[in-house]
C-alpha atoms as a PDB file:
ATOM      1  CA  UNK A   1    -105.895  47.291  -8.572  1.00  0.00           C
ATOM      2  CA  UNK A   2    -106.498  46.066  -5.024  1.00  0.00           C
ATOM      3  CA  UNK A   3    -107.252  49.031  -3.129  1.00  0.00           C
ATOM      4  CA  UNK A   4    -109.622  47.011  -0.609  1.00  0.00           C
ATOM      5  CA  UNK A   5    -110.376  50.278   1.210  1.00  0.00           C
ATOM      6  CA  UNK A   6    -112.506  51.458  -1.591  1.00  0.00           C
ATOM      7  CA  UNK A   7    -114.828  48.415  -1.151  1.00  0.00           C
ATOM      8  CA  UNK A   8    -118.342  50.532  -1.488  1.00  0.00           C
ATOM      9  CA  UNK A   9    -122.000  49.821  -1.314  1.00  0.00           C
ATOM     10  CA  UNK A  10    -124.209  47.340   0.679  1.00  0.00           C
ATOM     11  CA  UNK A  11    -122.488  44.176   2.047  1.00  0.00           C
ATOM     12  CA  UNK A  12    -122.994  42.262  -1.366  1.00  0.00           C
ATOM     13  CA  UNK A  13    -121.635  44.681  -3.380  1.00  0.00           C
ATOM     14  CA  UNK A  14    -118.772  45.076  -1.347  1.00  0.00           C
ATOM     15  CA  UNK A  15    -118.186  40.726  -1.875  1.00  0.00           C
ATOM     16  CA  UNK A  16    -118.584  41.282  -5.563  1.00  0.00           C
ATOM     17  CA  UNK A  17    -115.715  43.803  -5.594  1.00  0.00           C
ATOM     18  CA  UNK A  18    -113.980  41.173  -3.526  1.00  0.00           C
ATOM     19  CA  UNK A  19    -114.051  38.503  -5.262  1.00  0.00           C
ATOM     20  CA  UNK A  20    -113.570  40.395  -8.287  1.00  0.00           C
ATOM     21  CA  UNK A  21    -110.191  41.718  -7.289  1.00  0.00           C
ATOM     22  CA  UNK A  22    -109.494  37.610  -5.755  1.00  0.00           C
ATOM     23  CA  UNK A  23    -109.897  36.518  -9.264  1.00  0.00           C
ATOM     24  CA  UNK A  24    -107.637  39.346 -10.966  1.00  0.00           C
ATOM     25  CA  UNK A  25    -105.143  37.945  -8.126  1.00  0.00           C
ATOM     26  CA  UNK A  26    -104.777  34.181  -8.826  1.00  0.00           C
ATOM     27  CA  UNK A  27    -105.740  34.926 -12.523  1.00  0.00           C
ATOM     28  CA  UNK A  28    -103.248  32.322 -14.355  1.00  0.00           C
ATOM     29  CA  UNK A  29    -101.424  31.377 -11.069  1.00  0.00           C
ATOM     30  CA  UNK A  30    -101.303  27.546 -10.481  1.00  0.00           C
ATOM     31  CA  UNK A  31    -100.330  27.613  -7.310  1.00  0.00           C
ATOM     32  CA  UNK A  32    -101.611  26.696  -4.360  1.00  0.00           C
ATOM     33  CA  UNK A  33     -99.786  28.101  -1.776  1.00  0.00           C
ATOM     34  CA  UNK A  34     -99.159  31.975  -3.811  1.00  0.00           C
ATOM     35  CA  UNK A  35    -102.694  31.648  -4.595  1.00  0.00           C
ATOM     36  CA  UNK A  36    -103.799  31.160  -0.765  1.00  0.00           C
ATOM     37  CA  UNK A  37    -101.196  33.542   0.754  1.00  0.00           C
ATOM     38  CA  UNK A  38    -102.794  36.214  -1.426  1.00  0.00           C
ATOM     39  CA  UNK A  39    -105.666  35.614  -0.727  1.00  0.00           C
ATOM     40  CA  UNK A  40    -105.279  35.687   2.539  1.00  0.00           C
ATOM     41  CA  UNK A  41    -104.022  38.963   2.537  1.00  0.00           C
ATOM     42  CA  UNK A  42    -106.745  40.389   0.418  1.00  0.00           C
ATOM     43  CA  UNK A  43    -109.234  39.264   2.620  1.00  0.00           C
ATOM     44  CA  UNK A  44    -108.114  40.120   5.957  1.00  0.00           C
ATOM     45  CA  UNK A  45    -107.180  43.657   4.767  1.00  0.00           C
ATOM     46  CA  UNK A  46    -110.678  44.289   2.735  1.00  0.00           C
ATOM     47  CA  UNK A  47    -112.758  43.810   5.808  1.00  0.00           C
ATOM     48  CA  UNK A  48    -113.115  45.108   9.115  1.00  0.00           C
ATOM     49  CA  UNK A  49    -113.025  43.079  12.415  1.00  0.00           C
ATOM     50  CA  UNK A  50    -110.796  40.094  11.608  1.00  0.00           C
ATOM     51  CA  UNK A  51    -108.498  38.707  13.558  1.00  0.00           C
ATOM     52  CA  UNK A  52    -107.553  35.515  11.318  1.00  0.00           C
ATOM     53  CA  UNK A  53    -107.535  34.250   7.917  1.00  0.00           C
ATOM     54  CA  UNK A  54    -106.002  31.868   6.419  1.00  0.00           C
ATOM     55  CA  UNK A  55    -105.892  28.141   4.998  1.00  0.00           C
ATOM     56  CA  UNK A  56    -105.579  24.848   6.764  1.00  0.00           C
ATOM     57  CA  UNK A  57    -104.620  22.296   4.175  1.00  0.00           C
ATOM     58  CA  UNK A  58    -105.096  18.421   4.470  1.00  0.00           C
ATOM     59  CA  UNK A  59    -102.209  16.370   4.467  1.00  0.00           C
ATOM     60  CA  UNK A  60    -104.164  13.074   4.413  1.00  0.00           C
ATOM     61  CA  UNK A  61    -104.341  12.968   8.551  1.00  0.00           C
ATOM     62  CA  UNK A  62    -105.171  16.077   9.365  1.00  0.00           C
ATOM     63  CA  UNK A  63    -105.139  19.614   8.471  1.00  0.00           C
ATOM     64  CA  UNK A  64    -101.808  21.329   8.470  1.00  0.00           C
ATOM     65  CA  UNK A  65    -101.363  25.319   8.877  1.00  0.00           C
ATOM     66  CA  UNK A  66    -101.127  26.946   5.291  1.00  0.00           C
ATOM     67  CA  UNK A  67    -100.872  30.529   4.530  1.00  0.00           C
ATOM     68  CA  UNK A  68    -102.553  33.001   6.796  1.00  0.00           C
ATOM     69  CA  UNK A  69    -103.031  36.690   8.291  1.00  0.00           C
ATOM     70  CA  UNK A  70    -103.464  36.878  12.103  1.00  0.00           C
ATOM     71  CA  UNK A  71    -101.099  36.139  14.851  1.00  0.00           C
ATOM     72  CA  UNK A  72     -99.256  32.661  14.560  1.00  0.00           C
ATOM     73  CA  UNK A  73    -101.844  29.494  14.723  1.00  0.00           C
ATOM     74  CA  UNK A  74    -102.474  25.534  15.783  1.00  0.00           C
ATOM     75  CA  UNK A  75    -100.517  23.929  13.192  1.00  0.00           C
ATOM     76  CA  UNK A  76    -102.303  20.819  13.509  1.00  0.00           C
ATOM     77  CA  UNK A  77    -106.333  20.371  13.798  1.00  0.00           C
ATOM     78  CA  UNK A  78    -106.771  16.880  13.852  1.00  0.00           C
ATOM     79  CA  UNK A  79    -110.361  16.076  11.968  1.00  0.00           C
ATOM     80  CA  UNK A  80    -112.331  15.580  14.810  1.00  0.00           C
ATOM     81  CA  UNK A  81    -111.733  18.627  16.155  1.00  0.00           C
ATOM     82  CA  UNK A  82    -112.463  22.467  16.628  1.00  0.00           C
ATOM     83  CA  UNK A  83    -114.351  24.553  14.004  1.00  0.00           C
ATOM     84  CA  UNK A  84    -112.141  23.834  11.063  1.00  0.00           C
ATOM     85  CA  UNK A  85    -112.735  20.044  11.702  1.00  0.00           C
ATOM     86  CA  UNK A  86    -116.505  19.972  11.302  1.00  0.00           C
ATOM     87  CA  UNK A  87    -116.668  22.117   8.514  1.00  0.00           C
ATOM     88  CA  UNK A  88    -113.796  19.312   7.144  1.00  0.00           C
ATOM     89  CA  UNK A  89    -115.598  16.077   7.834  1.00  0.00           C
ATOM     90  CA  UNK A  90    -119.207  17.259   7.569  1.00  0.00           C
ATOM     91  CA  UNK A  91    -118.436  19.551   4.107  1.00  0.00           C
ATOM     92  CA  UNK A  92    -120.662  22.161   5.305  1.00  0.00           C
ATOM     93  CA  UNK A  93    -119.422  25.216   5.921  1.00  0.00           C
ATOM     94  CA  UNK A  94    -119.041  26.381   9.745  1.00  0.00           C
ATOM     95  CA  UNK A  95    -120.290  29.951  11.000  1.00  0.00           C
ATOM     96  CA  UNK A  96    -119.849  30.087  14.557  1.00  0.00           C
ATOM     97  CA  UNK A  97    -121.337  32.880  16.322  1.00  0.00           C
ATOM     98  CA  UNK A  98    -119.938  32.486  19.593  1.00  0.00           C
ATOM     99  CA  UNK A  99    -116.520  29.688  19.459  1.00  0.00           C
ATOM    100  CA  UNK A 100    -116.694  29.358  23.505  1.00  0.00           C
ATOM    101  CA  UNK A 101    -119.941  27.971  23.326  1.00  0.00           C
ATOM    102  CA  UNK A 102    -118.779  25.227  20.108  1.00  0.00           C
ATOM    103  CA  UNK A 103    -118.243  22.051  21.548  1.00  0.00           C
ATOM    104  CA  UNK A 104    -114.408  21.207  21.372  1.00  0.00           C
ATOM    105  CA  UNK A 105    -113.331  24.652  20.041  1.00  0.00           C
ATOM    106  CA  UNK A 106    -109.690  25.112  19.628  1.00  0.00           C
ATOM    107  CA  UNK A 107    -108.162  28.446  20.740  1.00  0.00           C
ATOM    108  CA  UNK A 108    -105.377  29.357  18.668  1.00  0.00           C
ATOM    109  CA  UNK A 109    -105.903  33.146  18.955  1.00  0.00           C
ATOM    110  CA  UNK A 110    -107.298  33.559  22.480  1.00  0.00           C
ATOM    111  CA  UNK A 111    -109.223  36.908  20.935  1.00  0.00           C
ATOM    112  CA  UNK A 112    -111.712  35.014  18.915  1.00  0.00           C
ATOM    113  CA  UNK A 113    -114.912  35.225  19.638  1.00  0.00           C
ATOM    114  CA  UNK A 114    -116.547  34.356  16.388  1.00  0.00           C
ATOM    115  CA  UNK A 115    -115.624  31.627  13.037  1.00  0.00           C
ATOM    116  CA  UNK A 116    -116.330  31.231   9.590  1.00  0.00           C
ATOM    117  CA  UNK A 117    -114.842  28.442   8.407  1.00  0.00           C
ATOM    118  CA  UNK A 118    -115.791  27.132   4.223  1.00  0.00           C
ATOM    119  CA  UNK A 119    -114.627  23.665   3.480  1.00  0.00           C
ATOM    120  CA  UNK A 120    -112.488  23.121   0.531  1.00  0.00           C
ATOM    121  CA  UNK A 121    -113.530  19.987  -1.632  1.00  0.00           C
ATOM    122  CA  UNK A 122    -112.024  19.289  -5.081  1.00  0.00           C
ATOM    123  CA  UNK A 123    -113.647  16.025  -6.955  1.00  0.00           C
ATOM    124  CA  UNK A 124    -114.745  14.704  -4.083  1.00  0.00           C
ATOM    125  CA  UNK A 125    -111.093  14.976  -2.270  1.00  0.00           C
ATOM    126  CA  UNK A 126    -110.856  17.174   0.958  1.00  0.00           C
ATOM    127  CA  UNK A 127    -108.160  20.062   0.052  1.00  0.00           C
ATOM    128  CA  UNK A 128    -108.246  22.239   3.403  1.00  0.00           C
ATOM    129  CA  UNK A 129    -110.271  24.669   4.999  1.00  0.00           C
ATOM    130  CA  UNK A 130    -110.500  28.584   4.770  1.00  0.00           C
ATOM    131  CA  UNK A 131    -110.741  29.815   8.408  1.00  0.00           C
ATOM    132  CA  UNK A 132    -111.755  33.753   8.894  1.00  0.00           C
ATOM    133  CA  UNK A 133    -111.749  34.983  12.694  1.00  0.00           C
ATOM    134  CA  UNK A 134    -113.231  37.899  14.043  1.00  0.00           C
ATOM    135  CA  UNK A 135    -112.951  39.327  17.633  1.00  0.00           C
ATOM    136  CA  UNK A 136    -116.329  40.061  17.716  1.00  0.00           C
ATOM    137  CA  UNK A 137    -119.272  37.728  18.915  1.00  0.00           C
ATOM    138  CA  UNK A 138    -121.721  37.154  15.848  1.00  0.00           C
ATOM    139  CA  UNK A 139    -119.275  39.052  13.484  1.00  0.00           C
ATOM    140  CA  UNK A 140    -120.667  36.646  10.350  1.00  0.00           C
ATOM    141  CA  UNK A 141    -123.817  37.198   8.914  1.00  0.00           C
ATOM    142  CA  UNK A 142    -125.267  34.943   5.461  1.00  0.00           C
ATOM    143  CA  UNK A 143    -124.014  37.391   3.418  1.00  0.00           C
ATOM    144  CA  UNK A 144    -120.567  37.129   4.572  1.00  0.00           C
ATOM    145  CA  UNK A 145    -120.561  33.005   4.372  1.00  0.00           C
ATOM    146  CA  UNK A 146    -121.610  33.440   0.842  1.00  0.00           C
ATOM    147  CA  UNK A 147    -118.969  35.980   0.185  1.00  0.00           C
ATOM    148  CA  UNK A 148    -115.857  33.424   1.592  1.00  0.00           C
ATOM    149  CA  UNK A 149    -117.372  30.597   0.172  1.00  0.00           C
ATOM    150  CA  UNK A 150    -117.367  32.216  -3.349  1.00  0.00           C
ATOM    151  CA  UNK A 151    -114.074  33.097  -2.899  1.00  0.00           C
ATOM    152  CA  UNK A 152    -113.038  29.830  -1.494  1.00  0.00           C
ATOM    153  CA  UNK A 153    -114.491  28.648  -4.834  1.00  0.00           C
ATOM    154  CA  UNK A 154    -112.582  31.168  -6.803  1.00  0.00           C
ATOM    155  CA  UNK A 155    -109.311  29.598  -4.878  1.00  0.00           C
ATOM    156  CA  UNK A 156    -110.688  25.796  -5.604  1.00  0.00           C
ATOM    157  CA  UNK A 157    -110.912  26.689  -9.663  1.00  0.00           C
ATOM    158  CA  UNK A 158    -107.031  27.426  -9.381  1.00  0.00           C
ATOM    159  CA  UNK A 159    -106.072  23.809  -8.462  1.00  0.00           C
ATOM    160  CA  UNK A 160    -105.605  21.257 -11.491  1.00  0.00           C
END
């Protein structure tokens, strides 16, 4: 059922398969943390050239390490900074070409070179962040921020 090597066709097709097989995954699964920790996993072992991915969730401060893929990370990213920060406080989401040249970057994996990074909003309320990494400068393209941020939605429609 979640064979993510057999992802096929052109870059959209391949998200649709994706984000089919995400909502098979947290189909009827409440919560939060199962729900992002497979996710996680599905993502960073469907497509090539990651590094990262995984979920920073806000604890009213700041955002707090959640489930991931990737080698271990910042546990703490206060709002006002890095990647995951703006795409926190301005709700848009984040796709960094090259991280050395974004203004206060944080380097948890020293091998990044490029971020994608969807906010997660819920009636309003900041929920977290999901962070992808690649080592590769300009690894993102539109199709791949509209691929996360559908399945960023798919893991938003889990939460009550």
């Amino acid at each position: 059922m979640f064979a993510t090597n057999e992802l096929a066709g052109s870059t959209q097709e391949q998200y649709a398969q994706l984000l089919a097989q995400a909502r098979a995954l947290v189909a009827g699964e409440p919560d939060r943390i199962a729900n992002a920790a497979n996710l996680s996993a599905l993502v960073y072992h469907a497509l090539p050239r990651l590094n990262w991915v995984g979920f920073y969730f806000f604890d009213g401060t700041e955002l707090v390490v959640g489930p991931f893929q990737g080698l271990p990370a910042c546990v703490r990213i206060p709002l006002d900074k890095g990647v995951c920060g703006a795409a926190a406080t301005t709700r848009t989401t984040q796709r960094i070409a090259d991280v050395d040249a974004f203004p206060g970057h944080i380097a948890c994996d020293s091998a990044s070179r490029s971020e994608l990074v969807v906010p997660l909003y819920k009636a309003g309320q900041l929920i977290g962040v999901f962070d992808i990494d690649s080592p590769e400068r300009d690894r993102f393209d539109a199709d791949d921020q509209a691929g996360m941020e559908a399945i960023a939605q798919c893991f938003l429609a889990t939460l009550a």
